[in-house]
C-alpha atoms as a PDB file:
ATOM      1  CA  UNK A   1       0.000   0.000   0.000  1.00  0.00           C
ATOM      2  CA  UNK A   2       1.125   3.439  -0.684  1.00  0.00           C
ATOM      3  CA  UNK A   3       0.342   6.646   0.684  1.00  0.00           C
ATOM      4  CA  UNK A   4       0.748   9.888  -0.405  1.00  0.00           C
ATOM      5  CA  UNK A   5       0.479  13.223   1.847  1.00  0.00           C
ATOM      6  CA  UNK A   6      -0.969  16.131   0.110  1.00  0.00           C
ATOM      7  CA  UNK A   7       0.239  19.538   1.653  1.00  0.00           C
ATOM      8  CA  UNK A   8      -2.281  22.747   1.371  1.00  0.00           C
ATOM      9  CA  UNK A   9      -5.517  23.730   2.669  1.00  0.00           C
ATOM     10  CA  UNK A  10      -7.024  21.052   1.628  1.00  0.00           C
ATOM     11  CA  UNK A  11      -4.481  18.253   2.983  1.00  0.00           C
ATOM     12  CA  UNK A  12      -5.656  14.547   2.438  1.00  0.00           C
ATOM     13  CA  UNK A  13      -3.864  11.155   2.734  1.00  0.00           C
ATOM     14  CA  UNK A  14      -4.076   8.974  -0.144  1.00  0.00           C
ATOM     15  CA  UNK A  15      -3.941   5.335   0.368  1.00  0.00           C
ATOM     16  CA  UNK A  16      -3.703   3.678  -2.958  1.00  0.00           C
ATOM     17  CA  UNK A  17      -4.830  -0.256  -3.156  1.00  0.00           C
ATOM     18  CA  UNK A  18      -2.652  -3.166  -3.878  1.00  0.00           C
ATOM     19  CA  UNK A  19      -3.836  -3.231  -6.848  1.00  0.00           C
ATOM     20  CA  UNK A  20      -2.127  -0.067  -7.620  1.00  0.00           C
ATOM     21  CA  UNK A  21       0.927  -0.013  -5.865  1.00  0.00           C
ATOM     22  CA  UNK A  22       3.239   1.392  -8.264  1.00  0.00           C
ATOM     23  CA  UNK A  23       0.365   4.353  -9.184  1.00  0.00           C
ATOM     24  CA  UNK A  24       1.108   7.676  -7.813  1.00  0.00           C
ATOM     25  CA  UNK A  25      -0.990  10.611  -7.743  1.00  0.00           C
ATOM     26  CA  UNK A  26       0.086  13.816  -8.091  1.00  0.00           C
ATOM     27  CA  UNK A  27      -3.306  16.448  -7.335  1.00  0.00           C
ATOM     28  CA  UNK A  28      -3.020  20.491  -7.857  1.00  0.00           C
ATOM     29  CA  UNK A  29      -4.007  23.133  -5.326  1.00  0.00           C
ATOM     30  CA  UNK A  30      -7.379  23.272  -7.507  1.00  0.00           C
ATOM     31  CA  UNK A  31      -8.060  19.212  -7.186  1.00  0.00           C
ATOM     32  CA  UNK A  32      -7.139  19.650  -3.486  1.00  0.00           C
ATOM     33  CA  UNK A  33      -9.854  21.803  -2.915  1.00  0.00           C
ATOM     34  CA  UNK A  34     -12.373  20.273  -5.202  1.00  0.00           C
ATOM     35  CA  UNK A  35     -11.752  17.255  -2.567  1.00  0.00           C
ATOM     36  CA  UNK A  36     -12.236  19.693   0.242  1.00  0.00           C
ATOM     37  CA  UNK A  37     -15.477  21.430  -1.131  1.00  0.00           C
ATOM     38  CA  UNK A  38     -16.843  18.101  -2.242  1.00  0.00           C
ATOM     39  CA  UNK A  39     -16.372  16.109   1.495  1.00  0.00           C
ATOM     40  CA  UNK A  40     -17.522  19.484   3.389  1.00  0.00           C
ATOM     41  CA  UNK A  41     -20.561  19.947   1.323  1.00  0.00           C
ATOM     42  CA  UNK A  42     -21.118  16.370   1.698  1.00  0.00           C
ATOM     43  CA  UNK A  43     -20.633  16.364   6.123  1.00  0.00           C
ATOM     44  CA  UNK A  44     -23.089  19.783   6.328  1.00  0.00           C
ATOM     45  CA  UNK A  45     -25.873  17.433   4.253  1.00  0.00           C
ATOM     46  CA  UNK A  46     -25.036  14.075   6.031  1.00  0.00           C
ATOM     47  CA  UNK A  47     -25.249  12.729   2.976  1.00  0.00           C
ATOM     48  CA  UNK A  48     -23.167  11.299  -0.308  1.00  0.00           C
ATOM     49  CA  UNK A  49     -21.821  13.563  -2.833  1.00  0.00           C
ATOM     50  CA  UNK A  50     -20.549  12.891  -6.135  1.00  0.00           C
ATOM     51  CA  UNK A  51     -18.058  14.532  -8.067  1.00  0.00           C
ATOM     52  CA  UNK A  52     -16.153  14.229 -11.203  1.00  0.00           C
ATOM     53  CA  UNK A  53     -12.234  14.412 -11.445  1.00  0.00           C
ATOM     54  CA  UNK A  54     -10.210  16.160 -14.349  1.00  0.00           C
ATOM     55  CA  UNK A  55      -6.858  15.426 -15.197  1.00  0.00           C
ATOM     56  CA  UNK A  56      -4.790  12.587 -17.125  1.00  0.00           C
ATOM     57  CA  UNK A  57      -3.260   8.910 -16.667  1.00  0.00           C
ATOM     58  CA  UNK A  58       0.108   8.811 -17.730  1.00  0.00           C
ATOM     59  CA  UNK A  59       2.108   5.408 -17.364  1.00  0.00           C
ATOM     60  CA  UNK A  60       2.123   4.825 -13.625  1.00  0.00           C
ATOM     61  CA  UNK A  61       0.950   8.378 -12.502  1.00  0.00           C
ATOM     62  CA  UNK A  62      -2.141  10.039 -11.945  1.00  0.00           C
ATOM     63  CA  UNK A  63      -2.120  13.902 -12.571  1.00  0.00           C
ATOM     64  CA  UNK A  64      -5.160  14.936 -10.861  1.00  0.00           C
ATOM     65  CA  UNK A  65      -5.849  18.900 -11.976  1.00  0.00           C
ATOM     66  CA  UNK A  66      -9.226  19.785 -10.986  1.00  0.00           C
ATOM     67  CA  UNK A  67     -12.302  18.133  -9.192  1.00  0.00           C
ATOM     68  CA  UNK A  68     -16.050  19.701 -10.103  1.00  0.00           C
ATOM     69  CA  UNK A  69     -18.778  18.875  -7.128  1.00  0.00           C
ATOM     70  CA  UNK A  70     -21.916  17.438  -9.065  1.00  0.00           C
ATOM     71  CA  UNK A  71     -25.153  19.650  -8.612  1.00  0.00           C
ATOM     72  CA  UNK A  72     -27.754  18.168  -6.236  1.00  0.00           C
ATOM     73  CA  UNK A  73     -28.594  14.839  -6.973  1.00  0.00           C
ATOM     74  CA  UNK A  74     -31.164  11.903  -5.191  1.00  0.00           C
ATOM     75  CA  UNK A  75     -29.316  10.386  -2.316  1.00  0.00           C
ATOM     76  CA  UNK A  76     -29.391   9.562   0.825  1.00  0.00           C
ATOM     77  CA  UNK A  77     -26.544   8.856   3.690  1.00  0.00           C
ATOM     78  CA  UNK A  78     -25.187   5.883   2.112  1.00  0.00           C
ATOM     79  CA  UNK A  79     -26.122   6.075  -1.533  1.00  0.00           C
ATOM     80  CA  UNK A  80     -24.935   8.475  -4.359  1.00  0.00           C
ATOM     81  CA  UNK A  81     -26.685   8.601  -7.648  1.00  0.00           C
ATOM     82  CA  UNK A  82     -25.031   6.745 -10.079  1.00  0.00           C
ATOM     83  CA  UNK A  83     -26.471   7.338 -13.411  1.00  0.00           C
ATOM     84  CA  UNK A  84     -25.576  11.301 -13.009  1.00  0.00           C
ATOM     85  CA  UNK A  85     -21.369  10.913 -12.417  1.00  0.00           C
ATOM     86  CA  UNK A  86     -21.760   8.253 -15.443  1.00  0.00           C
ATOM     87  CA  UNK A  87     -23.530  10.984 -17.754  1.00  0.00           C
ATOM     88  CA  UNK A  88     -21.662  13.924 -16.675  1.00  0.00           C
ATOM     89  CA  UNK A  89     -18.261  12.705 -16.034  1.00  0.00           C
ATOM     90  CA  UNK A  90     -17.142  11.370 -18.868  1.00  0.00           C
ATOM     91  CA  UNK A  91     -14.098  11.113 -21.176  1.00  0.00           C
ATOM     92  CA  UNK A  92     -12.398  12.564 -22.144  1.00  0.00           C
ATOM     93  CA  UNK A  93     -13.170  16.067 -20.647  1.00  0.00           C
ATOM     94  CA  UNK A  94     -12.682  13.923 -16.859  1.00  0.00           C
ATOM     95  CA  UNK A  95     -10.828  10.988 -15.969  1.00  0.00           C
ATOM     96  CA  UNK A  96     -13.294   9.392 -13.604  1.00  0.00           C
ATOM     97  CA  UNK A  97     -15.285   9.841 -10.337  1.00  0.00           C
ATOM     98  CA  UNK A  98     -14.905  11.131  -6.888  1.00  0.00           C
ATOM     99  CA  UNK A  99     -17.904  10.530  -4.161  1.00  0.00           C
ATOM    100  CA  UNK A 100     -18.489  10.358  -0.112  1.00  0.00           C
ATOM    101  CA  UNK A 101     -18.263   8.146   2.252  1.00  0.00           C
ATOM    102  CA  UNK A 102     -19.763  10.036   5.305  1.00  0.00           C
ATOM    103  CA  UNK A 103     -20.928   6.513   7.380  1.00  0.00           C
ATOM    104  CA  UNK A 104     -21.544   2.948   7.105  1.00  0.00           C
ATOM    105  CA  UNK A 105     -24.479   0.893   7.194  1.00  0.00           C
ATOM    106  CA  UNK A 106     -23.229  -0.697  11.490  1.00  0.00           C
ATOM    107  CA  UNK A 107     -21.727   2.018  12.079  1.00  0.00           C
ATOM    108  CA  UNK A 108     -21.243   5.928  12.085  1.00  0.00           C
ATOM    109  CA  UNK A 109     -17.858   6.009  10.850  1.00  0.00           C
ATOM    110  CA  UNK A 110     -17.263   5.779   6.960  1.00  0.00           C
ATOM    111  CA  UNK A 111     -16.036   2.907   5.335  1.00  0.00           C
ATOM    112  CA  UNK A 112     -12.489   3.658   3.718  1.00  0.00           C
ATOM    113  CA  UNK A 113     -12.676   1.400   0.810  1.00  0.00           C
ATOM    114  CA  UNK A 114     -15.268   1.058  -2.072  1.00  0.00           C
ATOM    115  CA  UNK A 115     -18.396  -1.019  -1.937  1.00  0.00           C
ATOM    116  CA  UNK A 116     -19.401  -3.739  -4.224  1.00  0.00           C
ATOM    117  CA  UNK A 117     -21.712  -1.121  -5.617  1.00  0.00           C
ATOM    118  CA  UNK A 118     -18.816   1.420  -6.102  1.00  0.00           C
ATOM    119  CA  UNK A 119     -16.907  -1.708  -8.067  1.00  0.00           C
ATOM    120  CA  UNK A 120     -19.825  -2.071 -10.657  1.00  0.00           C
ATOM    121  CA  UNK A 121     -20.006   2.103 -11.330  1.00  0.00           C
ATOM    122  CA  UNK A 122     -16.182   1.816 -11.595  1.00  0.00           C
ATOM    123  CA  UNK A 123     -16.740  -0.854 -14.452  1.00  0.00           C
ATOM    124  CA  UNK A 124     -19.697   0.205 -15.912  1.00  0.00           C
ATOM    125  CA  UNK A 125     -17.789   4.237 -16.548  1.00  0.00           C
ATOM    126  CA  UNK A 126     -14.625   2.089 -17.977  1.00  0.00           C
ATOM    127  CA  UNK A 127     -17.155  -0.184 -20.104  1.00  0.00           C
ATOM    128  CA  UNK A 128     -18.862   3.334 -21.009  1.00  0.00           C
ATOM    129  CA  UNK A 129     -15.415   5.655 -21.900  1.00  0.00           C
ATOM    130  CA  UNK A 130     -13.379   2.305 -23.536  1.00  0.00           C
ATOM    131  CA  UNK A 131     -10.742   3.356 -20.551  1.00  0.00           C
ATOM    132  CA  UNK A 132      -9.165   2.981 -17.460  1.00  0.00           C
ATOM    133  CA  UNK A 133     -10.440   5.543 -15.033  1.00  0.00           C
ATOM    134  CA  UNK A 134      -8.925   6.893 -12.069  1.00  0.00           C
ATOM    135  CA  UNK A 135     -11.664   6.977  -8.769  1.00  0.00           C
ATOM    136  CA  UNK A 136     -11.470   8.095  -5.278  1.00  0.00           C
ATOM    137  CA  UNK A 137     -13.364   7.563  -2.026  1.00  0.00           C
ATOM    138  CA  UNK A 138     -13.329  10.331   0.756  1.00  0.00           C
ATOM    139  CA  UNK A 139     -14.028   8.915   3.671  1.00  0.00           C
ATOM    140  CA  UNK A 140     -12.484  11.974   6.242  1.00  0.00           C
ATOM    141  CA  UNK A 141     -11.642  15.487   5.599  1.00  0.00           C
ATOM    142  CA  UNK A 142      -8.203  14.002   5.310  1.00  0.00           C
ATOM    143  CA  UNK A 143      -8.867  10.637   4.179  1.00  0.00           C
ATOM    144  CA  UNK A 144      -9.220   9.356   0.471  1.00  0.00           C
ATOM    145  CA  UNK A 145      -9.150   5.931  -1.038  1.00  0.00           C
ATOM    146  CA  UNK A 146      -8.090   6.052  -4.916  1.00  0.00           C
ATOM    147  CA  UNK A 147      -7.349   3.402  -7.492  1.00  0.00           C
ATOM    148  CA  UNK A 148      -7.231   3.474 -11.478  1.00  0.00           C
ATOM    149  CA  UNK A 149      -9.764   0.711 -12.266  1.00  0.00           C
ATOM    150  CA  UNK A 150      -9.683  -1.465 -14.008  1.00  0.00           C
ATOM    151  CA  UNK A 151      -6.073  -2.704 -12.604  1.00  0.00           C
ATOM    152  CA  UNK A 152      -3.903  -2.825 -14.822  1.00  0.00           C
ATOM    153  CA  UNK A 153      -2.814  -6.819 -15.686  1.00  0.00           C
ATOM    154  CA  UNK A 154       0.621  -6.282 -17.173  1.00  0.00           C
ATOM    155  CA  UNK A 155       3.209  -6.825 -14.637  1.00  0.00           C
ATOM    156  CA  UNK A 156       5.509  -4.015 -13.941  1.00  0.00           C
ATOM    157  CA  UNK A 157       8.991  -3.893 -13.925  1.00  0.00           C
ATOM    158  CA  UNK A 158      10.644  -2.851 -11.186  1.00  0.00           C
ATOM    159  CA  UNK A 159      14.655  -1.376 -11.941  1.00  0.00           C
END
């Protein structure tokens, strides 16, 4: 697992999945606080937000430029609309998806991975764009859970 600390205002710990070990993301000031405005908007509504994420995929790296919050969509604490990050984050104007974790279903601390559900939007926006996309989780106003998906299969090689 690797982790990444962001400095700024906006300051969030990346903890990238096995995997995507050998990713690393590299966010803006301007992606930094998309990912703030999106997980405080998100804690004042107690519920999910959704957002989409700008940027490109380059080998091994993720250069994350700019995050837009979605406008109000149906959801509720622990649900975000699908169907309206699919339409309106697409490629290649965005790269992918950011959304909310603000609790769990036992408990009220958010879960810091995605859910099965999360998994089958991941697949159905790389099934949609004919891509690998790069999605996050927040899950704390310092916590985020990222991963290009699919993973890759090729093996790297490690010098």
């Amino acid at each position: 697992m690797r982790t990444l600390m962001m400095r700024g205002t906006a300051a969030a710990i990346l903890m990238l999945s096995p995997g995507t070990t050998g990713d690393s993301w590299q966010l803006t000031d301007a992606a930094k606080g998309g990912f703030k405005t999106i997980w405080t908007t998100s804690v004042d509504e107690r519920r999910e937000r959704v957002g989409c994420m700008g940027g490109s995929i380059e080998g091994d790296t993720v250069y994350l430029a700019r995050v837009k919050l979605l406008p109000d969509s149906p959801s509720d604490s622990l649900t975000a609309a699908a169907e309206i990050s699919l339409a309106q984050c697409g490629a290649p104007e965005w790269i992918g998806t950011v959304h909310t974790h603000v609790r769990s279903t036992d408990s009220e601390e958010p879960v810091a991975r995605f859910s099965p559900g999360d998994r089958a939007v991941m697949s159905e926006w790389a099934q949609r764009y004919e891509r690998a996309g790069a999605f996050c989780v927040l899950y704390s106003a310092k916590g985020a859970h990222c991963e290009v998906w699919p993973p890759r299969t090729t093996p790297r090689v490690v010098k």
